[in-house]
Protein backbone atom coordinates (compact mmCIF):
# COMPACT_ATOMS: atom_id res chain seq x y z
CA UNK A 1 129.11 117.48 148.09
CA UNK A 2 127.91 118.52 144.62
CA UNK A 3 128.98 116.80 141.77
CA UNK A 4 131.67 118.47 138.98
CA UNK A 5 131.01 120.42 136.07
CA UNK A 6 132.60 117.80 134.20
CA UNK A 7 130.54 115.21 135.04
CA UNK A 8 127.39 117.19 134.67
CA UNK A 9 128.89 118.11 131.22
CA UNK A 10 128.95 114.37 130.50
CA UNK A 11 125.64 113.61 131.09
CA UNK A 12 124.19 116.05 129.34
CA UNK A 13 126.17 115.74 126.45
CA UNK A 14 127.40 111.73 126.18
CA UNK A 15 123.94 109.74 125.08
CA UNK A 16 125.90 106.65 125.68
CA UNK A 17 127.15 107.61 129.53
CA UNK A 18 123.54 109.32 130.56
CA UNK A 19 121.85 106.17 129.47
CA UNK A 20 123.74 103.60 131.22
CA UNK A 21 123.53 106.15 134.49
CA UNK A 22 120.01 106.22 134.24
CA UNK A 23 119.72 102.00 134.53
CA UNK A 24 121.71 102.53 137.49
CA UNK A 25 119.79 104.66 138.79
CA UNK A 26 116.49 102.84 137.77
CA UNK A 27 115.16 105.94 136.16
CA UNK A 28 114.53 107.28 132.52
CA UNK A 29 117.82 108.85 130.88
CA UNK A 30 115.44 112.37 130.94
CA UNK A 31 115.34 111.98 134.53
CA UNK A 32 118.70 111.67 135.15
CA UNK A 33 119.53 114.95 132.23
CA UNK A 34 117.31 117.00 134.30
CA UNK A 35 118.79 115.94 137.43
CA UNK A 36 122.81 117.13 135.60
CA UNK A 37 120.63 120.65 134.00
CA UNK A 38 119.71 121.00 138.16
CA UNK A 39 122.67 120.10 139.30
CA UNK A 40 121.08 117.92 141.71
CA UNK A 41 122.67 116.24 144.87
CA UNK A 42 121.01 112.85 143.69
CA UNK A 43 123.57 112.81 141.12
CA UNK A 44 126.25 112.39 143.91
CA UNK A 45 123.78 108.51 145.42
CA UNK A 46 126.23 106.19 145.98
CA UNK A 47 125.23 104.07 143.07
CA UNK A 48 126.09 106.92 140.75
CA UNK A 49 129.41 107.66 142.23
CA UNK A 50 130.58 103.99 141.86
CA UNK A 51 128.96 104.49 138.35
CA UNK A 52 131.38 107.42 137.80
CA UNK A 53 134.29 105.09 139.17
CA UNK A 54 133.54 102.36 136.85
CA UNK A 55 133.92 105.15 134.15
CA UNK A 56 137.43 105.65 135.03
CA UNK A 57 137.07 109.03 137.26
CA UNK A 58 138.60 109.99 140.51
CA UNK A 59 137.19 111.16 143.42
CA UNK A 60 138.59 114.33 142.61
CA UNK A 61 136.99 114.96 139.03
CA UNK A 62 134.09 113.75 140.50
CA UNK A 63 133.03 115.99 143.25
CA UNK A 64 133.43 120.31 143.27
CA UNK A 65 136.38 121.07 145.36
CA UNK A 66 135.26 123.18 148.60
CA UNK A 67 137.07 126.38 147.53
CA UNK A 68 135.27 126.40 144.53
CA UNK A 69 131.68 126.15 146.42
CA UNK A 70 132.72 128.83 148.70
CA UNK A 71 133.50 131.05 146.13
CA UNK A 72 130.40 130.40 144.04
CA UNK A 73 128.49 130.58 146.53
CA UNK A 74 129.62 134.30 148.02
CA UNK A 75 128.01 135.38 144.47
């Protein structure tokens, strides 16, 4: 499953929330900006998803719904 627009919006624009991501992640907070700017399924590890959790989002802001990855995907 690939991970929302809103959350990739977060990261790349919340200092603060891209930071604390990337110590759960063990990575630099670059890393895990490039990772949002890619879009990238390691964004959707089950560390980061309970990191999303902790930050008070749902399972459905979280993750794309299917209809919308069918649609972008006919494109």
């Amino acid at each position: 499953m690939k991970i929302s627009q809103v959350i990739i919006e977060k990261i790349k624009t919340d200092n603060e929330f891209s930071i604390e991501l990337a110590k759960v992640m063990k990575v630099q907070q670059q890393s895990v900006i490039g990772l949002a700017r890619r879009n990238s399924s390691k964004l959707s590890l089950y560390q980061a998803v309970l990191f999303y959790k902790e930050k008070g989002y749902s399972e459905e802001q979280i993750f794309e719904k299917e209809n919308q990855l069918s649609k972008t995907s006919v494109k």
